[in-house]
Protein backbone atom coordinates (compact mmCIF):
# COMPACT_ATOMS: atom_id res chain seq x y z
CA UNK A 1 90.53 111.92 128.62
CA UNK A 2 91.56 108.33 127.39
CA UNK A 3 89.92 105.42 128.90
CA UNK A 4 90.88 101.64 128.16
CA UNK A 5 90.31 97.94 129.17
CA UNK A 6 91.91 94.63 128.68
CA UNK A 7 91.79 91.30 129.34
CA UNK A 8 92.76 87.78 128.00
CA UNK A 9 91.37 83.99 128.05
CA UNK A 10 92.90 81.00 127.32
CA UNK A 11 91.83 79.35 124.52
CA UNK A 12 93.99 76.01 124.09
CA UNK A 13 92.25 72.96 122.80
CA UNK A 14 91.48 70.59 126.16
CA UNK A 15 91.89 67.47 123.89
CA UNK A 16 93.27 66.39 120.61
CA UNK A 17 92.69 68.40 117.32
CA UNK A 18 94.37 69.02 113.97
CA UNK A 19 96.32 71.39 113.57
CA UNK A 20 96.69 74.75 110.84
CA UNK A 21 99.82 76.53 109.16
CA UNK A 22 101.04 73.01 107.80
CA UNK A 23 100.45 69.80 105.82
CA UNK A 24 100.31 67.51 109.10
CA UNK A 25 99.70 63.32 109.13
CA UNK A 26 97.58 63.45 111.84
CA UNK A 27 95.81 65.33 115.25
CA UNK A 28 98.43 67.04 118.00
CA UNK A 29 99.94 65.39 120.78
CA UNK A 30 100.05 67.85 123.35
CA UNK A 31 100.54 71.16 124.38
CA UNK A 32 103.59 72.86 124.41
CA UNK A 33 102.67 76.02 125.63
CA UNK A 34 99.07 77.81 126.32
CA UNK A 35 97.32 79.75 123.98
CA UNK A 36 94.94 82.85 124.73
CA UNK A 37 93.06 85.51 123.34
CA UNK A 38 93.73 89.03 124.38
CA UNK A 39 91.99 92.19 123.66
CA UNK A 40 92.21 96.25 124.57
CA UNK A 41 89.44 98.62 124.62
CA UNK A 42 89.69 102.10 123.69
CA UNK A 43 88.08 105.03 123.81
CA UNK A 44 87.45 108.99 124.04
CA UNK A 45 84.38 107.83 126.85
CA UNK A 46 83.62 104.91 129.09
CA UNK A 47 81.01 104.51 126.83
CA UNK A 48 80.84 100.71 124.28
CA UNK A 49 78.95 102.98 121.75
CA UNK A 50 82.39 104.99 121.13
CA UNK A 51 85.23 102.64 121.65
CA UNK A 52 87.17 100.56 119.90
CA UNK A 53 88.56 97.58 120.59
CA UNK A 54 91.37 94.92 119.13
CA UNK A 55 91.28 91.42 119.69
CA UNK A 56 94.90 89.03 119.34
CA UNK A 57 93.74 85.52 118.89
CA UNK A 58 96.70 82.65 118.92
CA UNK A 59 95.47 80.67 115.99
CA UNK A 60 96.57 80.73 112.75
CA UNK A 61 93.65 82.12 110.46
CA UNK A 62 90.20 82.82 111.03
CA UNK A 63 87.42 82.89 108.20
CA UNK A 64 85.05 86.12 107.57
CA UNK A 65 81.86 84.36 108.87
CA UNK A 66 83.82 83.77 111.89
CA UNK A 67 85.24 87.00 112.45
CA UNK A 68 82.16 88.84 111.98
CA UNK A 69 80.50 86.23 114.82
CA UNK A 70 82.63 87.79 117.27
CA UNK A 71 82.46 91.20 115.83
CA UNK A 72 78.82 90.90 115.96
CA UNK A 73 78.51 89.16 119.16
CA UNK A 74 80.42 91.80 120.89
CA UNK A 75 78.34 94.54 119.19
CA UNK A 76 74.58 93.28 121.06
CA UNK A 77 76.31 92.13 124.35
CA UNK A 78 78.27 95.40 125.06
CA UNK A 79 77.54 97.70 122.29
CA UNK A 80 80.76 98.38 120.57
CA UNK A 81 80.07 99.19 116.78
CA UNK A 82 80.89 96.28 114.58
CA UNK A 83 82.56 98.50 113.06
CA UNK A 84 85.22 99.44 115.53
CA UNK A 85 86.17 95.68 116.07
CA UNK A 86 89.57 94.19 114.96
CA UNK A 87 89.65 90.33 115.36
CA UNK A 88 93.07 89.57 114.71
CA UNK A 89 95.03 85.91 114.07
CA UNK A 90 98.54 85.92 115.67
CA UNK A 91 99.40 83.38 112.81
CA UNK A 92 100.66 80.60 115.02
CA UNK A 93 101.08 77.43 112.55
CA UNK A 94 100.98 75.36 115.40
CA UNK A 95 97.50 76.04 116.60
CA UNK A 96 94.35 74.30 116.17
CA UNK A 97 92.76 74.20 112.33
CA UNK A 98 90.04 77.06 112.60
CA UNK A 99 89.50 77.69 108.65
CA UNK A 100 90.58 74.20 107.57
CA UNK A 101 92.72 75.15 104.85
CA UNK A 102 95.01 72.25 105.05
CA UNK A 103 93.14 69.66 107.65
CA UNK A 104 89.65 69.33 108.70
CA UNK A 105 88.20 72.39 110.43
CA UNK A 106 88.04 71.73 114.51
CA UNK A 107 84.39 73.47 114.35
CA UNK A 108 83.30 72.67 117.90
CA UNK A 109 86.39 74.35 118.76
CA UNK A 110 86.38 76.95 116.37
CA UNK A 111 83.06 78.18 117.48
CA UNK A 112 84.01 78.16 121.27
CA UNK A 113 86.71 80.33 120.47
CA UNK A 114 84.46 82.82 118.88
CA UNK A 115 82.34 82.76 121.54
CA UNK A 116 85.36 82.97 123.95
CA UNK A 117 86.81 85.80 122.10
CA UNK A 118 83.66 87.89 122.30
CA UNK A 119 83.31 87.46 126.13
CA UNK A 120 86.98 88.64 126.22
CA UNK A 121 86.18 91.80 124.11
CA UNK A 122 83.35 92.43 126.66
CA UNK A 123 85.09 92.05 130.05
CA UNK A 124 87.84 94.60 128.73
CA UNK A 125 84.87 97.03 128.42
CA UNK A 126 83.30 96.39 131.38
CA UNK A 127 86.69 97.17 132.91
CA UNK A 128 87.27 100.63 131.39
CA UNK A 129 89.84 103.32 133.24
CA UNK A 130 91.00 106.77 132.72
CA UNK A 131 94.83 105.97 130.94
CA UNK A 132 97.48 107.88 129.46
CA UNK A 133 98.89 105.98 126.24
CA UNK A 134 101.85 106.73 123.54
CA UNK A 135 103.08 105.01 120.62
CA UNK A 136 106.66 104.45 119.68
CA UNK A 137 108.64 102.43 117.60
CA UNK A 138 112.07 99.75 117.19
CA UNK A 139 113.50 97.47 115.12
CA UNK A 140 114.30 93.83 115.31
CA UNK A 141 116.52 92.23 112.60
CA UNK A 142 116.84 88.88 114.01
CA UNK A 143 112.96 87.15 113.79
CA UNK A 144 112.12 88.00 110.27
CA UNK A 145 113.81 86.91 106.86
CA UNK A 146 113.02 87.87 103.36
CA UNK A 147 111.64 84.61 102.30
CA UNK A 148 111.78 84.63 98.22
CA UNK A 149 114.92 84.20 96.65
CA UNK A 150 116.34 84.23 92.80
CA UNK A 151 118.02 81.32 91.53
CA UNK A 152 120.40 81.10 89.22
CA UNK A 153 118.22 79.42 87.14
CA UNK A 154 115.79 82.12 86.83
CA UNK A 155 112.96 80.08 89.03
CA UNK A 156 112.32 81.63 92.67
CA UNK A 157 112.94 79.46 95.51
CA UNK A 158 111.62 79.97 98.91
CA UNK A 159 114.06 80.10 101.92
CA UNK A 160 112.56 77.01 103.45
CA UNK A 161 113.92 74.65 99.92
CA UNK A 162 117.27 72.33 100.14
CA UNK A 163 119.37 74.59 97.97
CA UNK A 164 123.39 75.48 98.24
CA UNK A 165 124.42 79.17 98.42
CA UNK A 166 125.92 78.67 95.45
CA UNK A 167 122.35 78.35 93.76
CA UNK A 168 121.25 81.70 94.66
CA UNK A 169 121.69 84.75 92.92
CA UNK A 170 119.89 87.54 95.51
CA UNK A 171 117.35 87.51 97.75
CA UNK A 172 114.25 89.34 96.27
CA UNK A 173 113.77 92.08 98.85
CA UNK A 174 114.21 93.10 102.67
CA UNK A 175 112.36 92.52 104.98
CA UNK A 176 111.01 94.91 107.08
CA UNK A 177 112.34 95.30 111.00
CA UNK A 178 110.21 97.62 112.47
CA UNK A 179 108.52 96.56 115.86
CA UNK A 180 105.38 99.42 116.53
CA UNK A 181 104.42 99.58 120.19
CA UNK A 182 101.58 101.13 122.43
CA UNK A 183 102.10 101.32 125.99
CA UNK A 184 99.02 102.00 127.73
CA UNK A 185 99.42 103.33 131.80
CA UNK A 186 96.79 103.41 134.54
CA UNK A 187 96.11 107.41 134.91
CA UNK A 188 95.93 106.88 138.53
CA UNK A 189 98.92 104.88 139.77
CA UNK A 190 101.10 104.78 136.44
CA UNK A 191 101.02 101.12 136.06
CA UNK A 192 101.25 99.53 132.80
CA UNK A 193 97.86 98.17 132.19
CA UNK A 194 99.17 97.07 128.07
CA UNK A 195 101.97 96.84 125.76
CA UNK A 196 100.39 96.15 121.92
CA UNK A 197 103.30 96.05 119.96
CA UNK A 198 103.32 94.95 115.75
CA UNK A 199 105.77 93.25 114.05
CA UNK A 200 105.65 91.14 110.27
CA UNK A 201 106.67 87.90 110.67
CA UNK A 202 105.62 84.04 110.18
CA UNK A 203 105.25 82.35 113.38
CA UNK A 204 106.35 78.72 112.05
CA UNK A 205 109.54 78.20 114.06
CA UNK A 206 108.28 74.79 114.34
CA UNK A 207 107.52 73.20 111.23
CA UNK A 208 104.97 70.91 109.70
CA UNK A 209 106.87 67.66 111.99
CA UNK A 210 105.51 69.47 115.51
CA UNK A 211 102.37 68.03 116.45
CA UNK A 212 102.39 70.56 120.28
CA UNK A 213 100.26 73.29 120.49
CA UNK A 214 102.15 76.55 120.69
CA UNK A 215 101.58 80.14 120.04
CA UNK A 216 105.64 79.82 118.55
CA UNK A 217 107.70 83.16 119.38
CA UNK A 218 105.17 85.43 119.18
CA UNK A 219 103.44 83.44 122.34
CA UNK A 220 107.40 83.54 123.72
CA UNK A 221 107.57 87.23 123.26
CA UNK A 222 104.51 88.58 124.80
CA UNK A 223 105.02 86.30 127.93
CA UNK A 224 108.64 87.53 128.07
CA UNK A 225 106.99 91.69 128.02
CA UNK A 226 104.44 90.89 130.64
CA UNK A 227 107.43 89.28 133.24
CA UNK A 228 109.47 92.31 132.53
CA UNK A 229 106.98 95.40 131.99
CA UNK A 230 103.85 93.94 133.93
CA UNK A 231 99.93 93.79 132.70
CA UNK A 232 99.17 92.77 129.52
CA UNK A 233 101.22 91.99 125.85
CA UNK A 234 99.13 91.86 123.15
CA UNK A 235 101.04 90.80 119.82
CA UNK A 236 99.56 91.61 116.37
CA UNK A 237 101.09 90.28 113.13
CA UNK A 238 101.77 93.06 110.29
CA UNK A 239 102.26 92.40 106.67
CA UNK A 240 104.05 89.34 106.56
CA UNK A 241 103.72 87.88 103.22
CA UNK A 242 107.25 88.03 102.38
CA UNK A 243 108.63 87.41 105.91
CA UNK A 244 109.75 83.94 107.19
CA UNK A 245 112.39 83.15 110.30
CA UNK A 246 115.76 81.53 109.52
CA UNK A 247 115.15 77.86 108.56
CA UNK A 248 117.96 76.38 109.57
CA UNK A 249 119.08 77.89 112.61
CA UNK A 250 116.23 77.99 114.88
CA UNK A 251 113.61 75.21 114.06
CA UNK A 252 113.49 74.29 117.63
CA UNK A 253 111.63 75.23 120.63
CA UNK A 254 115.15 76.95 121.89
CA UNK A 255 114.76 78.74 118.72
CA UNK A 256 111.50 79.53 120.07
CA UNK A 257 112.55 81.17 122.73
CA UNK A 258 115.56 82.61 121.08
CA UNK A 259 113.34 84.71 118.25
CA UNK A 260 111.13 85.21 121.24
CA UNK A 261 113.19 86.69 123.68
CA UNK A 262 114.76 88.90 120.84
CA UNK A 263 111.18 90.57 120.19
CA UNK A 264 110.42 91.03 123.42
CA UNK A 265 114.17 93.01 123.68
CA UNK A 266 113.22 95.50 120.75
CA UNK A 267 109.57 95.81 122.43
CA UNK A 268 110.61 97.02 125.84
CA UNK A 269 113.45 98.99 124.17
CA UNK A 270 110.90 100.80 122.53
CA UNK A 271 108.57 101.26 125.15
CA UNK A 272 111.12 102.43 127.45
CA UNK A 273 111.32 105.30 124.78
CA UNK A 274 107.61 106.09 124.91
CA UNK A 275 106.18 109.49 126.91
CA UNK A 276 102.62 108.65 127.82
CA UNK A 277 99.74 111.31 128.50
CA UNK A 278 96.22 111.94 127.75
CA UNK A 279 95.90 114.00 124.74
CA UNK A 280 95.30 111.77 122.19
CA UNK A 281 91.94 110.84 120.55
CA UNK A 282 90.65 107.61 119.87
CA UNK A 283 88.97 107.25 116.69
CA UNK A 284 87.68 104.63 114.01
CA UNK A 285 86.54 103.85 110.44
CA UNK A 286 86.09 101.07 107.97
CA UNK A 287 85.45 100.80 104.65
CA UNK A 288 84.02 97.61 102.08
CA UNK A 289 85.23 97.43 98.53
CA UNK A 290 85.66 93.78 96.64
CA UNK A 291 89.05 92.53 94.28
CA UNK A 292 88.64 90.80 91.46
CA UNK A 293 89.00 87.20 91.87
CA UNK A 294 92.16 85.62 89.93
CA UNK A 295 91.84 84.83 86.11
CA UNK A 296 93.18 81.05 85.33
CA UNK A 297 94.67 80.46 81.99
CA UNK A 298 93.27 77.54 79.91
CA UNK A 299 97.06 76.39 80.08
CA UNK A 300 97.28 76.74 84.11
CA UNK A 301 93.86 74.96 84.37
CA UNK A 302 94.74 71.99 82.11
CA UNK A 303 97.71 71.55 84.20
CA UNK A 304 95.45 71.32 87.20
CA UNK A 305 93.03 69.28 85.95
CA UNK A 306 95.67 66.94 85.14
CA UNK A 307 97.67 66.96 88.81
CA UNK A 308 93.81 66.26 90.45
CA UNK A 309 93.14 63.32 88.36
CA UNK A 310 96.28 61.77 89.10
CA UNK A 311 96.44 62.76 92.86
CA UNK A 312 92.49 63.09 93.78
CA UNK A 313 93.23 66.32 95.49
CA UNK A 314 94.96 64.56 98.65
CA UNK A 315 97.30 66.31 100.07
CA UNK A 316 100.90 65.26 100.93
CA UNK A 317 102.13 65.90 104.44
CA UNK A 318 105.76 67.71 104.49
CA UNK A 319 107.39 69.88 106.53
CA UNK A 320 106.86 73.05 105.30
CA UNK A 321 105.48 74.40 102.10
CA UNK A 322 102.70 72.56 99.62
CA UNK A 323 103.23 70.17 96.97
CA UNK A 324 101.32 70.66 93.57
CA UNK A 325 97.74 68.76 94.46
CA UNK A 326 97.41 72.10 96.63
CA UNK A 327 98.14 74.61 94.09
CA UNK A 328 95.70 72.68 91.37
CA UNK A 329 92.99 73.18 94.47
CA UNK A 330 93.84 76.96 94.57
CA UNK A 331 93.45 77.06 90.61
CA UNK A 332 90.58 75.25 90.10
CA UNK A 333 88.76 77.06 93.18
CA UNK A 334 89.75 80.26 90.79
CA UNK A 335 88.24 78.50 87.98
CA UNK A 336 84.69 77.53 90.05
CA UNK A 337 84.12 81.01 91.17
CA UNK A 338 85.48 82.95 88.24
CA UNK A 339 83.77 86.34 87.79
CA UNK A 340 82.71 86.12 91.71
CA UNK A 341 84.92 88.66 93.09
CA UNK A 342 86.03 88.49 97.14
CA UNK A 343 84.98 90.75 99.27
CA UNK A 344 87.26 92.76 101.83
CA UNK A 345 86.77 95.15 104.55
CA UNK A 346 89.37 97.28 106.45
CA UNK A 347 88.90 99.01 109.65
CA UNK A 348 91.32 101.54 110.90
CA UNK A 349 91.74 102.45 114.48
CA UNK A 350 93.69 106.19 114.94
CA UNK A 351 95.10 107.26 118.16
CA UNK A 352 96.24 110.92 117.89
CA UNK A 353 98.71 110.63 115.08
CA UNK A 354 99.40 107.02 114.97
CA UNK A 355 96.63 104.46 112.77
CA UNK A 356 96.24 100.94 113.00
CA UNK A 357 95.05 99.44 109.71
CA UNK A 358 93.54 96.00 109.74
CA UNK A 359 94.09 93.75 106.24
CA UNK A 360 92.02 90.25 106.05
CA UNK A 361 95.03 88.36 104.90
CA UNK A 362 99.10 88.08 103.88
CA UNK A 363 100.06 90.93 102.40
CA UNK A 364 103.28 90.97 100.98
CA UNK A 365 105.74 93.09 102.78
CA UNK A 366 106.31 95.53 100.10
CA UNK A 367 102.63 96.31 99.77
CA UNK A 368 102.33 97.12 103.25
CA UNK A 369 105.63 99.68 103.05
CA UNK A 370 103.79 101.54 100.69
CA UNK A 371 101.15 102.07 102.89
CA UNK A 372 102.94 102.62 105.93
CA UNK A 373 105.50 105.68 103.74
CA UNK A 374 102.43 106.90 101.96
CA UNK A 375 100.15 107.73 104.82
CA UNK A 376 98.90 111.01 106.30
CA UNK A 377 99.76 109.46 110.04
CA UNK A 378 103.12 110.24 111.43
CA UNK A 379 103.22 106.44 112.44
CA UNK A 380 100.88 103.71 110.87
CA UNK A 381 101.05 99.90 111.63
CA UNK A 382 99.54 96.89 109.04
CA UNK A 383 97.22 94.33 110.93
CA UNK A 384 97.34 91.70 108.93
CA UNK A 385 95.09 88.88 109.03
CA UNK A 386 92.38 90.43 110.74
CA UNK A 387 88.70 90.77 110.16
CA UNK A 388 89.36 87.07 107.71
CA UNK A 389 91.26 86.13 105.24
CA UNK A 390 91.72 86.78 101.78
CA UNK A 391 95.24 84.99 101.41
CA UNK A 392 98.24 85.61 99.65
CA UNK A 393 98.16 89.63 98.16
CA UNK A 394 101.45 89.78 96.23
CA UNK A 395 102.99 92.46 94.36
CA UNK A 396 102.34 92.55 90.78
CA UNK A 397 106.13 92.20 90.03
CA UNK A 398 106.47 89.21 92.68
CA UNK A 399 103.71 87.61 89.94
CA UNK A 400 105.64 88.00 87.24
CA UNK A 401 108.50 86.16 88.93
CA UNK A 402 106.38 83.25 90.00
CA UNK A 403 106.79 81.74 93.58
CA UNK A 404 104.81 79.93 96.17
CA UNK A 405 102.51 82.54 96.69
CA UNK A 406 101.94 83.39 93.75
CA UNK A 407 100.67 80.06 92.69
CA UNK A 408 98.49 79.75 95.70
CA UNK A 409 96.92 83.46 95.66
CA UNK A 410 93.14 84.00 95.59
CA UNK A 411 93.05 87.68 94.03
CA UNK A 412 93.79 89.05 90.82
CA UNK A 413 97.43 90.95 89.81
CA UNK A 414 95.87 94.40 90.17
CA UNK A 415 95.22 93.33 94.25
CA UNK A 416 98.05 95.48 95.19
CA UNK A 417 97.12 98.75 93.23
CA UNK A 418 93.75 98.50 94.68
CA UNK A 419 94.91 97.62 98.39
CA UNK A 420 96.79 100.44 98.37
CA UNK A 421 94.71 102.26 96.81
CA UNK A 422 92.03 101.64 99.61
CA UNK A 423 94.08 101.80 102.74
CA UNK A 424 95.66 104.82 101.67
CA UNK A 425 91.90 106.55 100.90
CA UNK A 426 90.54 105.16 104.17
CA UNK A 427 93.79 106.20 106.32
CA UNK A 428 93.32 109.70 104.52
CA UNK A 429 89.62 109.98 105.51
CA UNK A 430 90.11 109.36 108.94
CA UNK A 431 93.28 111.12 109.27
């Protein structure tokens, strides 16, 4: 027997606050649309002590001390492990500024949303029924865009840069399309109580010159699910380093809808697919390990050092990407804490033969193929940004070619190998 619980809170800022995901001028102006926190409960029991439970937030990025608030919060009101927690970041850039990488950090707000978050997490336990679940999957090859391109040049340009087509020589991968989905049924009455569905992509329809709060498509596609399916859409990012919507043909709020609505098509397509029963188990695991914290070149830090004297450090609002006082942060950051390396945790939720595994960060498309074709599970799905944030985890090759990323990345080149390395050990002990 299955059992499972959900529910959801709104979490939009009542007043003015600045905003994440983008070098902004000044506080929001409004609200576009709401955002919420949802979360599902699992389990092999009604009992907290052996479920598991996920939690979609619609901000941007959450920090580890934040994370583990909720995580821990949850774990003495209700009694889930720790553990078996997933706080997840739908990646929204146009959400209130919760780690304050870009703008101050809204920490009134920030800490009613942890405290928000946790209550959510506990009402879907108290609400626990008997369910039958499956997992499935689609594709969708409209919302996502591989975002790194060659130039002719030999320098890497990101999608978002004024270039002509005439500059480019290839685009530096694919992205990938696949759209994971659990649909979760009341036992008794066959209602759909949740549709979870995964999918890498960068929620930034609406660039650095929108000052509405909005949860962007992803917010579009999971209201779209719930009008056509019923109950509740929970959306989880993947690993969307690499991934990054058309710039030029739908930074709008009709392109909003548009990359939305398109989602939400390959969700229910996929669900529609999906045979539900009661025969799966629920299980969980985590494991700690650290990365090495990225070496800075005399050369790179000289640089640096230069850019901060002349700029102070302030940071230049534009629409979309980072100019180089925010790269000379990143590198002398590296520089302060050299030797300190960063901690990371992963938790993996299995259901039958289908895993969940949570990242704290971007992880760069490729990365999180390898995981997904290299795992024991029939079906595994990246969480990225969940449980904190690490950053940018590029591929050791997408280093070599240089990038925005790879300018602004925390970790050191041999992150991938020992990503992989770990998900795949911690998938196989669980499996």
């Amino acid at each position: 027997m299955i059992y499972a619980g959900t529910a959801l809170a709104d979490v939009t800022p009542a007043g003015q606050v600045w905003m994440e995901g983008m070098i902004r001028e000044h506080q929001s102006e409004g609200v576009h649309d709401r955002l919420r926190a949802c979360a599902l409960v699992l389990g092999n029991a009604p009992e907290p002590a052996q479920a598991c439970a996920i939690v979609s937030i619609d901000v941007c990025i959450l920090s580890d001390s934040d994370t583990d608030t909720i995580r821990s919060s949850v774990a003495s009101s209700c009694g889930i492990p720790a553990a078996n927690i997933v706080v997840a970041c739908t990646h929204t850039h146009s959400g209130p500024s919760t780690a304050g990488i870009f703008q101050p950090k809204e920490v009134e707000y920030t800490r009613d949303l942890c405290r928000t978050a946790a209550e959510v997490v506990c009402r879907a336990c108290s609400g626990m029924k008997a369910v039958n679940l499956g997992t499935g999957s689609g594709e969708n090859h409209l919302v996502s865009n591989y975002r790194r391109l060659m130039g002719k040049n030999g320098k890497v340009i990101m999608n978002w840069e004024p270039y002509e087509d005439s500059d480019i020589d290839r685009v530096l991968g694919e992205p990938d399309p696949e759209v994971g989905v659990l649909k979760v049924v009341d036992k008794q009455d066959g209602r759909v109580l949740c549709t979870l569905f995964n999918h890498s992509g960068h929620p930034n329809v609406m660039s650095g010159e929108n000052y509405l709060i909005s949860a962007d498509y992803a917010g579009a596609a999971y209201r779209t699910v719930e009008e056509n399916l019923g109950g509740q859409a929970i959306f989880l990012n993947g690993a969307q380093g690499t991934m990054d919507i058309d710039p030029i043909k739908y930074r709008d709020w009709e392109g909003v809808q548009i990359l939305g609505s398109s989602l939400a098509e390959s969700v229910m397509e996929a669900a529609s697919r999906i045979m539900v029963d009661d025969t799966a188990s629920v299980r969980a695991k985590h494991k700690r390990y650290t990365i090495p914290r990225r070496h800075v070149p005399d050369e790179e830090w000289n640089w640096a050092r230069d850019i901060l004297e002349a700029t102070g450090g302030k940071l230049v609002p534009q629409a979309d990407g980072v100019g180089d006082e925010y790269v000379a942060l990143v590198v002398k950051e590296a520089r302060d804490f050299a030797g300190q390396d960063v901690a990371v945790e992963q938790t993996c939720i299995a259901i039958g033969d289908t895993a969940f595994i949570s990242f704290p960060g971007e992880l760069y498309t490729e990365i999180g193929q390898q995981i997904k074709k290299q795992s024991p599970f029939a079906r595994t799905y990246v969480i990225g940004l969940a449980n904190g944030s690490v950053g940018y985890v590029p591929t050791r090759k997408a280093i070599a070619e240089g990038g925005y990323a790879e300018s602004t990345r925390r970790l050191h080149d041999d992150a991938e190998d020992l990503v992989v390395a770990n998900s795949l050990r911690l998938l196989k002990e669980l499996h």
